[in-house]
C-alpha atoms as a PDB file:
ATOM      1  CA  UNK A   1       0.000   0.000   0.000  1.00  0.00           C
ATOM      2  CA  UNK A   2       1.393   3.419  -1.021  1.00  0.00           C
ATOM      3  CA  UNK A   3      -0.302   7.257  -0.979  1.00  0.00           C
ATOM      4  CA  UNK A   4       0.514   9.605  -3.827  1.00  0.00           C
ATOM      5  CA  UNK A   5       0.000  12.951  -4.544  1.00  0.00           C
ATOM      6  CA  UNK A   6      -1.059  13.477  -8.210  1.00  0.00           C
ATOM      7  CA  UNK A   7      -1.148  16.371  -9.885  1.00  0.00           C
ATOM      8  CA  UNK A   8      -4.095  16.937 -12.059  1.00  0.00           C
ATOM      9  CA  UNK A   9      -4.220  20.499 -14.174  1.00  0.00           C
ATOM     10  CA  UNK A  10      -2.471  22.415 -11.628  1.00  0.00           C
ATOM     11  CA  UNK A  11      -3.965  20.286  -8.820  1.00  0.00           C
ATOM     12  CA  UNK A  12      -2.743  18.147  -6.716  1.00  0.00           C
ATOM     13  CA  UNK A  13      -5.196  14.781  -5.750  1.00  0.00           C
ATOM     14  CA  UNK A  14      -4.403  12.404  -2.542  1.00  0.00           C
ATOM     15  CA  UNK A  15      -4.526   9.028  -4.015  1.00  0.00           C
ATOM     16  CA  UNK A  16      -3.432   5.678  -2.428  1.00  0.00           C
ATOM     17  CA  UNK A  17      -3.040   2.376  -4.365  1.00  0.00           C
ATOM     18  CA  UNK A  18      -2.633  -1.446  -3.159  1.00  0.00           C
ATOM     19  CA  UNK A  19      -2.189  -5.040  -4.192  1.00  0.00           C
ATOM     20  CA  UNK A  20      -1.299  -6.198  -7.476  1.00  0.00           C
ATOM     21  CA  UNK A  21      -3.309  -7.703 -10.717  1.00  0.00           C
ATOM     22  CA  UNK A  22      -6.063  -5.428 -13.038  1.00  0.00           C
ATOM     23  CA  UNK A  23      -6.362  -1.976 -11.950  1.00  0.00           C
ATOM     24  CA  UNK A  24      -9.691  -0.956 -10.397  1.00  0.00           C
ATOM     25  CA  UNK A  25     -10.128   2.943  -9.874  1.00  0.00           C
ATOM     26  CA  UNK A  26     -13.128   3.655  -6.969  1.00  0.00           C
ATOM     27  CA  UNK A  27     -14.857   6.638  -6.629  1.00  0.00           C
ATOM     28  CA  UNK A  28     -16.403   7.903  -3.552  1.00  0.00           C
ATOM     29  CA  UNK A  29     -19.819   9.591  -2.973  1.00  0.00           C
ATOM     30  CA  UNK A  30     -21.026  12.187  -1.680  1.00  0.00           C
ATOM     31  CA  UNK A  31     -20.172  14.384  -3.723  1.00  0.00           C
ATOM     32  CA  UNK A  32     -17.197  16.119  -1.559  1.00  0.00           C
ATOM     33  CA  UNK A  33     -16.773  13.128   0.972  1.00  0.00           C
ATOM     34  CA  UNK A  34     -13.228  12.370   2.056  1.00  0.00           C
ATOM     35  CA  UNK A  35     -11.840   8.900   1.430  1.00  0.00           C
ATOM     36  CA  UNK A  36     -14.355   5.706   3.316  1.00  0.00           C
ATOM     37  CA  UNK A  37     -13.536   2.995   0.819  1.00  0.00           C
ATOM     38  CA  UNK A  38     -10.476   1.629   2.264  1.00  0.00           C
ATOM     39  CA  UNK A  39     -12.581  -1.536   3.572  1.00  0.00           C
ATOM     40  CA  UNK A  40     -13.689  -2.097  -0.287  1.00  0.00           C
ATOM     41  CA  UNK A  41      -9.859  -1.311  -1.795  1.00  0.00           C
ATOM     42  CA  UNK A  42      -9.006  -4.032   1.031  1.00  0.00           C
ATOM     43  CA  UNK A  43     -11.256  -6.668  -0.511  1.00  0.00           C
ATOM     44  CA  UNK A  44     -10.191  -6.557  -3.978  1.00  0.00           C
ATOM     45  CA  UNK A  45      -6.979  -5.974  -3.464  1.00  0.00           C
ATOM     46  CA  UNK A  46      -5.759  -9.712  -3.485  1.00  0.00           C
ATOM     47  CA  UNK A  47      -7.175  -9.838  -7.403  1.00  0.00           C
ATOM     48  CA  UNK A  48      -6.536  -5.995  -7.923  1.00  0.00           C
ATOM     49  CA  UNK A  49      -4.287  -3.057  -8.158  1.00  0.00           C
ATOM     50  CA  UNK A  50      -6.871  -1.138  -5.937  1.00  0.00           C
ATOM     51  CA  UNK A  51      -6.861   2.532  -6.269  1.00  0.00           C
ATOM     52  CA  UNK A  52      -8.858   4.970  -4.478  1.00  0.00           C
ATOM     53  CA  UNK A  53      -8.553   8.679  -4.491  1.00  0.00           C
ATOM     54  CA  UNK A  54      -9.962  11.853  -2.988  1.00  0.00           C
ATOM     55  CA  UNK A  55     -11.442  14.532  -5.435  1.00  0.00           C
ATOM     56  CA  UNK A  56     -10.076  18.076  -5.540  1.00  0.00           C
ATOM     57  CA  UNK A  57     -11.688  20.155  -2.968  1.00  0.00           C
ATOM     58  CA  UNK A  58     -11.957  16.916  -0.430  1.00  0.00           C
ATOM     59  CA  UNK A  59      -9.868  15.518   2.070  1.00  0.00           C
ATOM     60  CA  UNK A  60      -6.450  15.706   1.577  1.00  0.00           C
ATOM     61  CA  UNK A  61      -6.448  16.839  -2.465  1.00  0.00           C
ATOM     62  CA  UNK A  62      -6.139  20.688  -3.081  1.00  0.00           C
ATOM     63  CA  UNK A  63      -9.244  23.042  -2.321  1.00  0.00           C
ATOM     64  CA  UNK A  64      -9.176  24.250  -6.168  1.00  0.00           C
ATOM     65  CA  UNK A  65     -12.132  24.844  -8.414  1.00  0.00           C
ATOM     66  CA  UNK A  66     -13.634  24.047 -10.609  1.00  0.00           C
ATOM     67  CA  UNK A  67     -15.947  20.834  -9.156  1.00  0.00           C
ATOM     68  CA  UNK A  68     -17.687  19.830 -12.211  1.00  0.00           C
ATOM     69  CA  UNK A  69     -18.168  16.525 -14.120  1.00  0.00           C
ATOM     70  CA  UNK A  70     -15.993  17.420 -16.997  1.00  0.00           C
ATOM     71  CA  UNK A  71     -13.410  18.807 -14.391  1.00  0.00           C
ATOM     72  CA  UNK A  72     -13.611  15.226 -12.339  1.00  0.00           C
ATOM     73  CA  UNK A  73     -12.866  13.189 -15.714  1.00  0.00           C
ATOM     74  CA  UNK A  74      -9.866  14.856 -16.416  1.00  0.00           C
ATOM     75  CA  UNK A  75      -8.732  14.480 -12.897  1.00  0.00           C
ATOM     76  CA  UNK A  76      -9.710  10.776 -13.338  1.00  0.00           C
ATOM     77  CA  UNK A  77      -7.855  10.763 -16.456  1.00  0.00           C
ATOM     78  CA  UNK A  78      -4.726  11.928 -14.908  1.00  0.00           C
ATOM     79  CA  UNK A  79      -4.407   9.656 -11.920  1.00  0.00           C
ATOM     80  CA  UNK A  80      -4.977   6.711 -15.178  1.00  0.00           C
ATOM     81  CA  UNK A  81      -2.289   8.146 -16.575  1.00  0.00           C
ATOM     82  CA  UNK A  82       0.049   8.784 -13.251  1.00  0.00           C
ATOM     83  CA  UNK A  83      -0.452   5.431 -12.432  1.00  0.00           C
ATOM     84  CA  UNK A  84       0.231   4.208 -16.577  1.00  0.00           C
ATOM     85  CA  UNK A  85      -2.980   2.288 -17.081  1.00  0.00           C
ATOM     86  CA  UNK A  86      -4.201   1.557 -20.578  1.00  0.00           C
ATOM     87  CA  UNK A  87      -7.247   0.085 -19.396  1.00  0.00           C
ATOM     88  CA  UNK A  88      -8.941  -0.628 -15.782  1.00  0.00           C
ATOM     89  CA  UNK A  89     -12.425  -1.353 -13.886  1.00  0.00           C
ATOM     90  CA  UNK A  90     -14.136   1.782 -12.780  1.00  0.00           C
ATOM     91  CA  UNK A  91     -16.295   1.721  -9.907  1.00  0.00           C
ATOM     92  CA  UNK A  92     -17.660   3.880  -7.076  1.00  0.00           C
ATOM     93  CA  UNK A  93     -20.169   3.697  -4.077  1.00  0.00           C
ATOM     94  CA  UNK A  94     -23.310   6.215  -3.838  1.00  0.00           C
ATOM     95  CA  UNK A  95     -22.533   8.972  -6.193  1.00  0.00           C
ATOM     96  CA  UNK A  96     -19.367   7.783  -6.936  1.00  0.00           C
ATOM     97  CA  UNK A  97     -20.861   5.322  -8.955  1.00  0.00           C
ATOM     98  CA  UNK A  98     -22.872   7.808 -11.216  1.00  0.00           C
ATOM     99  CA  UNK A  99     -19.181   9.368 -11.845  1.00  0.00           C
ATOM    100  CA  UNK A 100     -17.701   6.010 -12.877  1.00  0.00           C
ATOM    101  CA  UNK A 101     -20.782   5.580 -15.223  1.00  0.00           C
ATOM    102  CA  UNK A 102     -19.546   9.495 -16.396  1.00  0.00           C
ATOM    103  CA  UNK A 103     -16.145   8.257 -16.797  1.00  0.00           C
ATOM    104  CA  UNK A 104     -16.791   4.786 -18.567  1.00  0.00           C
ATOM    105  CA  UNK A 105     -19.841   6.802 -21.449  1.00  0.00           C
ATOM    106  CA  UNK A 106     -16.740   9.450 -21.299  1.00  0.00           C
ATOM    107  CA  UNK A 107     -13.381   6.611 -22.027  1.00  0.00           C
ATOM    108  CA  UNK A 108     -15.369   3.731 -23.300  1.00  0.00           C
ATOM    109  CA  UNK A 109     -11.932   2.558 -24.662  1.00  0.00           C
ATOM    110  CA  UNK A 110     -10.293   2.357 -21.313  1.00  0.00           C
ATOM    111  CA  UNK A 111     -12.599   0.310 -19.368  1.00  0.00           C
ATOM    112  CA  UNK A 112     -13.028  -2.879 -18.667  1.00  0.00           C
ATOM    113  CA  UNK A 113     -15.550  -2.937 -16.882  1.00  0.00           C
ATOM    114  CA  UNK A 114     -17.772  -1.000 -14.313  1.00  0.00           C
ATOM    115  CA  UNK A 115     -18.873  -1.786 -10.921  1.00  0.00           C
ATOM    116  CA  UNK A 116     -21.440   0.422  -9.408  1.00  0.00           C
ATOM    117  CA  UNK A 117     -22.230   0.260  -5.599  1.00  0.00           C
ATOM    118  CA  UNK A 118     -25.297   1.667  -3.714  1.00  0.00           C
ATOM    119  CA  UNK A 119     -25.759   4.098  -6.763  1.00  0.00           C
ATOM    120  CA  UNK A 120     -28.620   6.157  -6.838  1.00  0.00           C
ATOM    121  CA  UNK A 121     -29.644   5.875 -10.916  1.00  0.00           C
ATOM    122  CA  UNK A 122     -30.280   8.560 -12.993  1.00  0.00           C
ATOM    123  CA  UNK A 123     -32.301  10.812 -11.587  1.00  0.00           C
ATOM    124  CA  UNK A 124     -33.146  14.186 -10.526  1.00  0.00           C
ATOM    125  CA  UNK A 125     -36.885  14.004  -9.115  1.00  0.00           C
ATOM    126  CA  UNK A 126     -38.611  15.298  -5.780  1.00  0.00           C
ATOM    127  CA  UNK A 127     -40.792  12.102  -4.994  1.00  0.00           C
ATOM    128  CA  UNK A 128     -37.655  10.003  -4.909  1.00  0.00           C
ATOM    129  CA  UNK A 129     -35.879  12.908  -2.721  1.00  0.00           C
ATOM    130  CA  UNK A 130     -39.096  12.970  -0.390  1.00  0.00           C
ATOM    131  CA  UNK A 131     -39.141   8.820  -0.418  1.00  0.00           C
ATOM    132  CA  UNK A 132     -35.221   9.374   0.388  1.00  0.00           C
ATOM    133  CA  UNK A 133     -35.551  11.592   3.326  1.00  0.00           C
ATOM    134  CA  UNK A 134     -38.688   9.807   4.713  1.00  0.00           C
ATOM    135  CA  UNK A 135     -36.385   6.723   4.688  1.00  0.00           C
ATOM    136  CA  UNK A 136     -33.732   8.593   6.478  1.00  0.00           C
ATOM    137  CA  UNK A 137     -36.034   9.685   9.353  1.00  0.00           C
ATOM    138  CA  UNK A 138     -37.493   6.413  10.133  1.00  0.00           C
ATOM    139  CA  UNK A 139     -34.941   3.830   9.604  1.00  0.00           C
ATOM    140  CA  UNK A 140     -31.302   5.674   9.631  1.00  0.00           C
ATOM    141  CA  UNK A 141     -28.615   3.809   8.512  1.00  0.00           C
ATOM    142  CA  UNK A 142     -25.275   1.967   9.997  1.00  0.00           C
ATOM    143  CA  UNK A 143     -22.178   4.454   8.859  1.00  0.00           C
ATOM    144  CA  UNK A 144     -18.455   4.196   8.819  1.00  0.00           C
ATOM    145  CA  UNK A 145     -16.293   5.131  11.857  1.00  0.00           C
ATOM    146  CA  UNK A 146     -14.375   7.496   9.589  1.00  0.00           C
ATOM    147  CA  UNK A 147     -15.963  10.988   9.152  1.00  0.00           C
ATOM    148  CA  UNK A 148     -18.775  11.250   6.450  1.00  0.00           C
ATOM    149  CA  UNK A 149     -18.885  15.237   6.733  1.00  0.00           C
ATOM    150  CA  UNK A 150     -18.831  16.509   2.654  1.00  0.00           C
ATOM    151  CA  UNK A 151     -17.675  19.598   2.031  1.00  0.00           C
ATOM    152  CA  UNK A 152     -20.938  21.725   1.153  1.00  0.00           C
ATOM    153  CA  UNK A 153     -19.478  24.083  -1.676  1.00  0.00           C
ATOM    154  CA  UNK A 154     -17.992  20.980  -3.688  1.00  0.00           C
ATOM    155  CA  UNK A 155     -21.310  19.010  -2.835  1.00  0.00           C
ATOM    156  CA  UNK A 156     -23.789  21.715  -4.265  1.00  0.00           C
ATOM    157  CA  UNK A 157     -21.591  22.127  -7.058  1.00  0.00           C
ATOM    158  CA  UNK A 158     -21.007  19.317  -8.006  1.00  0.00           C
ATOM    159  CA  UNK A 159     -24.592  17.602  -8.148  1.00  0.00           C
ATOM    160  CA  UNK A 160     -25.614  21.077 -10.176  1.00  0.00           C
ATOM    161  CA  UNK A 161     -23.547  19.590 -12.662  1.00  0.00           C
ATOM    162  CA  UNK A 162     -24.689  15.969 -12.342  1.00  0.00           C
ATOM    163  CA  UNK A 163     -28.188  17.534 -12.929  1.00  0.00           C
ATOM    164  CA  UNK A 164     -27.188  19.131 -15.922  1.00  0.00           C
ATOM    165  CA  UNK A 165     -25.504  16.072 -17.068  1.00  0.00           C
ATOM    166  CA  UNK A 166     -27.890  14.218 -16.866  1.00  0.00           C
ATOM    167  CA  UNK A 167     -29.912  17.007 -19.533  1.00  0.00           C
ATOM    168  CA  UNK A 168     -27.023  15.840 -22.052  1.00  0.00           C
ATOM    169  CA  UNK A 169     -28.587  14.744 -25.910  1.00  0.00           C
ATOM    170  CA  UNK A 170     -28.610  10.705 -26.168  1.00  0.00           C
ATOM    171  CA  UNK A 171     -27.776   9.930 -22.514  1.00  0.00           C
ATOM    172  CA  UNK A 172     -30.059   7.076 -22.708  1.00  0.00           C
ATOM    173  CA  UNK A 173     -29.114   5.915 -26.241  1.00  0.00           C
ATOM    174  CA  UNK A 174     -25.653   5.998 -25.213  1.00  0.00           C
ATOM    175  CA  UNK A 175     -26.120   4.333 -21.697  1.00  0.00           C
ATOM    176  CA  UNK A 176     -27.973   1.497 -23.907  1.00  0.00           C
ATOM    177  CA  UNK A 177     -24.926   1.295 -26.186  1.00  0.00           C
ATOM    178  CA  UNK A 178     -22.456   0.326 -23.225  1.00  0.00           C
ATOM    179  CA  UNK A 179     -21.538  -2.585 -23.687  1.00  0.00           C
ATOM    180  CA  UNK A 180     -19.125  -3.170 -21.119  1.00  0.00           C
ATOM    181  CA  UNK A 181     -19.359  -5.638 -18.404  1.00  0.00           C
ATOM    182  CA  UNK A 182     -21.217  -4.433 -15.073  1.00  0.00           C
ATOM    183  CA  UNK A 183     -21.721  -5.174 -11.688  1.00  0.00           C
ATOM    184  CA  UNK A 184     -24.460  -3.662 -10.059  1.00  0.00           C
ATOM    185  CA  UNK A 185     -24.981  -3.887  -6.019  1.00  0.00           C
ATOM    186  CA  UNK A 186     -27.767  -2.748  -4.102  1.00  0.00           C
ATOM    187  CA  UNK A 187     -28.946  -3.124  -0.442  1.00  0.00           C
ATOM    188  CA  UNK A 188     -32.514  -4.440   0.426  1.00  0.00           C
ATOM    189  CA  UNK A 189     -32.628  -2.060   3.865  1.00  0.00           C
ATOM    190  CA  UNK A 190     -30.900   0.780   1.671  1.00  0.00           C
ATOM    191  CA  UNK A 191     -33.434   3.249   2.490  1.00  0.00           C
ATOM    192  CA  UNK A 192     -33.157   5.436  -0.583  1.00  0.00           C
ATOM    193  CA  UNK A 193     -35.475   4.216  -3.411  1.00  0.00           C
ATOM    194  CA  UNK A 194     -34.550   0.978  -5.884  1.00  0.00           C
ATOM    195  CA  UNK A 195     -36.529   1.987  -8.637  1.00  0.00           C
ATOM    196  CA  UNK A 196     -34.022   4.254 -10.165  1.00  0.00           C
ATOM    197  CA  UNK A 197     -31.454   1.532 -10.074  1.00  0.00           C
ATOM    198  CA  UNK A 198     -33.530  -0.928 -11.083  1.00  0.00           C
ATOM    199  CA  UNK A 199     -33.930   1.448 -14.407  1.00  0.00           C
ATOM    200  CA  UNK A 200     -30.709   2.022 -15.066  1.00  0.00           C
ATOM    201  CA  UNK A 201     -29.499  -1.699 -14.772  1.00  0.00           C
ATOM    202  CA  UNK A 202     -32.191  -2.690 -17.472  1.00  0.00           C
ATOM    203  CA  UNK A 203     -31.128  -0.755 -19.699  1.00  0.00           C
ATOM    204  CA  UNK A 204     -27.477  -1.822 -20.081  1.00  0.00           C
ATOM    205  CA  UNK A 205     -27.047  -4.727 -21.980  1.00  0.00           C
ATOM    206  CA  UNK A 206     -24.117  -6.305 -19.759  1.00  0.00           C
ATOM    207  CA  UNK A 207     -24.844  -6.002 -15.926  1.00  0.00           C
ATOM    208  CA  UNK A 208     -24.802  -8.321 -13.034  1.00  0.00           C
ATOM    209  CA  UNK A 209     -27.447  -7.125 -10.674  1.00  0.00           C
ATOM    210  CA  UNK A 210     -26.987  -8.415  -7.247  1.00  0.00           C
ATOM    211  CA  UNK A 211     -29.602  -7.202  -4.453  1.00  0.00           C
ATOM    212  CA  UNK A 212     -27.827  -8.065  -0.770  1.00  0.00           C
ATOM    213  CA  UNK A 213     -29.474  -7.946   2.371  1.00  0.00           C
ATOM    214  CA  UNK A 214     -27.789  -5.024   3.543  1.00  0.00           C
ATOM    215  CA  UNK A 215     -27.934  -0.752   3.826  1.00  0.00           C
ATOM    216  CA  UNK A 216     -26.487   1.443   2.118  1.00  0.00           C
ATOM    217  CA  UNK A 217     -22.805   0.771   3.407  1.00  0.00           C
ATOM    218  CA  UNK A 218     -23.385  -2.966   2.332  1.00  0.00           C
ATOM    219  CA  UNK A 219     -19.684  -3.665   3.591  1.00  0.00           C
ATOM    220  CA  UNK A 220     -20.360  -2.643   7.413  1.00  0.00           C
ATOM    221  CA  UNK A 221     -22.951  -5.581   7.861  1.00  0.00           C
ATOM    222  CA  UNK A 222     -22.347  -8.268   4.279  1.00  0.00           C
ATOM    223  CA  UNK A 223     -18.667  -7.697   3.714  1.00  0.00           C
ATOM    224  CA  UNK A 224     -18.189 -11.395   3.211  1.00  0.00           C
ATOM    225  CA  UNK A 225     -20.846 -11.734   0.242  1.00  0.00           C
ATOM    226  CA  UNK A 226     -19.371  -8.281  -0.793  1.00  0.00           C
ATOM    227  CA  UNK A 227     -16.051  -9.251  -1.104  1.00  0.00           C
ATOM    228  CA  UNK A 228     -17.458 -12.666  -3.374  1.00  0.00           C
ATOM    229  CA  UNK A 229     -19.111 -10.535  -5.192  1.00  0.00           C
ATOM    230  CA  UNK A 230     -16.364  -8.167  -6.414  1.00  0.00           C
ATOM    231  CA  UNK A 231     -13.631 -10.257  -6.545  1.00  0.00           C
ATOM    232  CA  UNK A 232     -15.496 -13.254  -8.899  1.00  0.00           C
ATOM    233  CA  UNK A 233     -16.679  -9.677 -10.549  1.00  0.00           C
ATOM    234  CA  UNK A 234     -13.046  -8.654 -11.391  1.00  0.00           C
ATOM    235  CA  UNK A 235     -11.830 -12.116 -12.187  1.00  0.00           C
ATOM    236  CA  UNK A 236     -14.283 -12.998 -14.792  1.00  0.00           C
ATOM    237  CA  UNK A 237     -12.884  -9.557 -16.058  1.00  0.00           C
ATOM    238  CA  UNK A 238      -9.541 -11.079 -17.126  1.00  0.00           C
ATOM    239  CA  UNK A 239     -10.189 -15.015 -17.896  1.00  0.00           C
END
């Protein structure tokens, strides 16, 4: 295991990489959380080359505008490049997995695959919000030890460009058109709403959609049937 800073446009990312074999990159959610996926990079990282970063304006990266979707592909692009990639599996948790979809529609040529954890789908719409936050009030959910705080500026600014995004011509078409292979995770006692999910993983014509009895940090209380499920994930990548 190793920590580097990257520099990216100017800007300089934490990122930390560990084990050996096909590179995953994982993205974390949020937006604007600092790093929490240590427990996943830990899983993998007996099949993988596991790296995990922290986006500009979070954690231990550099506080430096601009936080937009275009912004975060070219920082992803960069830490590809830093690390001299050609291809890799892109994956995230919670938002994080909306910007690995970004990133694979984006570099369909460098990825080998996508693994998409607790995502929320594609969608920008107030019943699913209300559903979301009535969800929160009643049940609550099991979180990590490590601090969860996002940084509000990069948070706000970041899903006002997912929402725009999401506005792009052919989204759909193209989202249809990836053909890459996908992994798809979801928790049953996630209290944010399935259907959006559900959506999105019907629509690709590759994905592996596996619903676990578990919240919305799945590894906290399954990380045994997680860990199965991402590392027979990555190794039907590369046999």
């Amino acid at each position: 295991m190793s920590e580097h800073f990257i520099v990216s446009h100017g800007v300089k990312l934490w990122s930390n990489v560990e084990g050996k074999g096909i590179p995953v990159l994982l993205c974390l959610g949020g937006p604007g959380c600092s790093d929490y996926l240590g427990p996943v990079a830990e899983m993998i990282s007996g099949v993988s080359r596991a790296i995990r970063y922290e986006q500009r304006g979070c954690g231990r990266s550099d506080r430096i505008p601009p936080y937009d979707i275009d912004t975060e592909l070219r920082d992803m692009e960069a830490i590809r490049e830093y690390y001299g990639v050609d291809r890799w599996i892109v994956g995230g948790h919670s938002w994080g997995a909306n910007l690995a979809l970004a990133y694979a529609l984006a570099h369909r040529e460098k990825v080998l695959g996508l693994i998409y954890l607790s995502g929320p789908g594609i969608q920008h719409d107030i019943d699913w919000r209300a559903a979301k936050e009535k969800g929160r009030q009643e049940r609550g959910e099991e979180r990590p030890a490590a601090s969860l705080e996002c940084d509000e500026e990069v948070q706000q600014q970041l899903i006002e460009s997912w929402n725009s995004f999401i506005k792009t011509t052919d989204l759909w078409k193209n989202i249809s058109q990836l053909d890459i292979p996908a992994l798809f995770v979801y928790g049953k006692q996630d209290f944010r709403p399935i259907w959006p999910v559900l959506q999105l993983a019907s629509l690709m014509p590759n994905v592996r959609l596996e619903i676990m009895d578990g919240e919305h940090f799945m590894w906290l209380t399954q990380a045994e049937e997680l860990r199965r499920l991402l590392r027979g994930f990555i190794k039907s990548i590369y046999q």
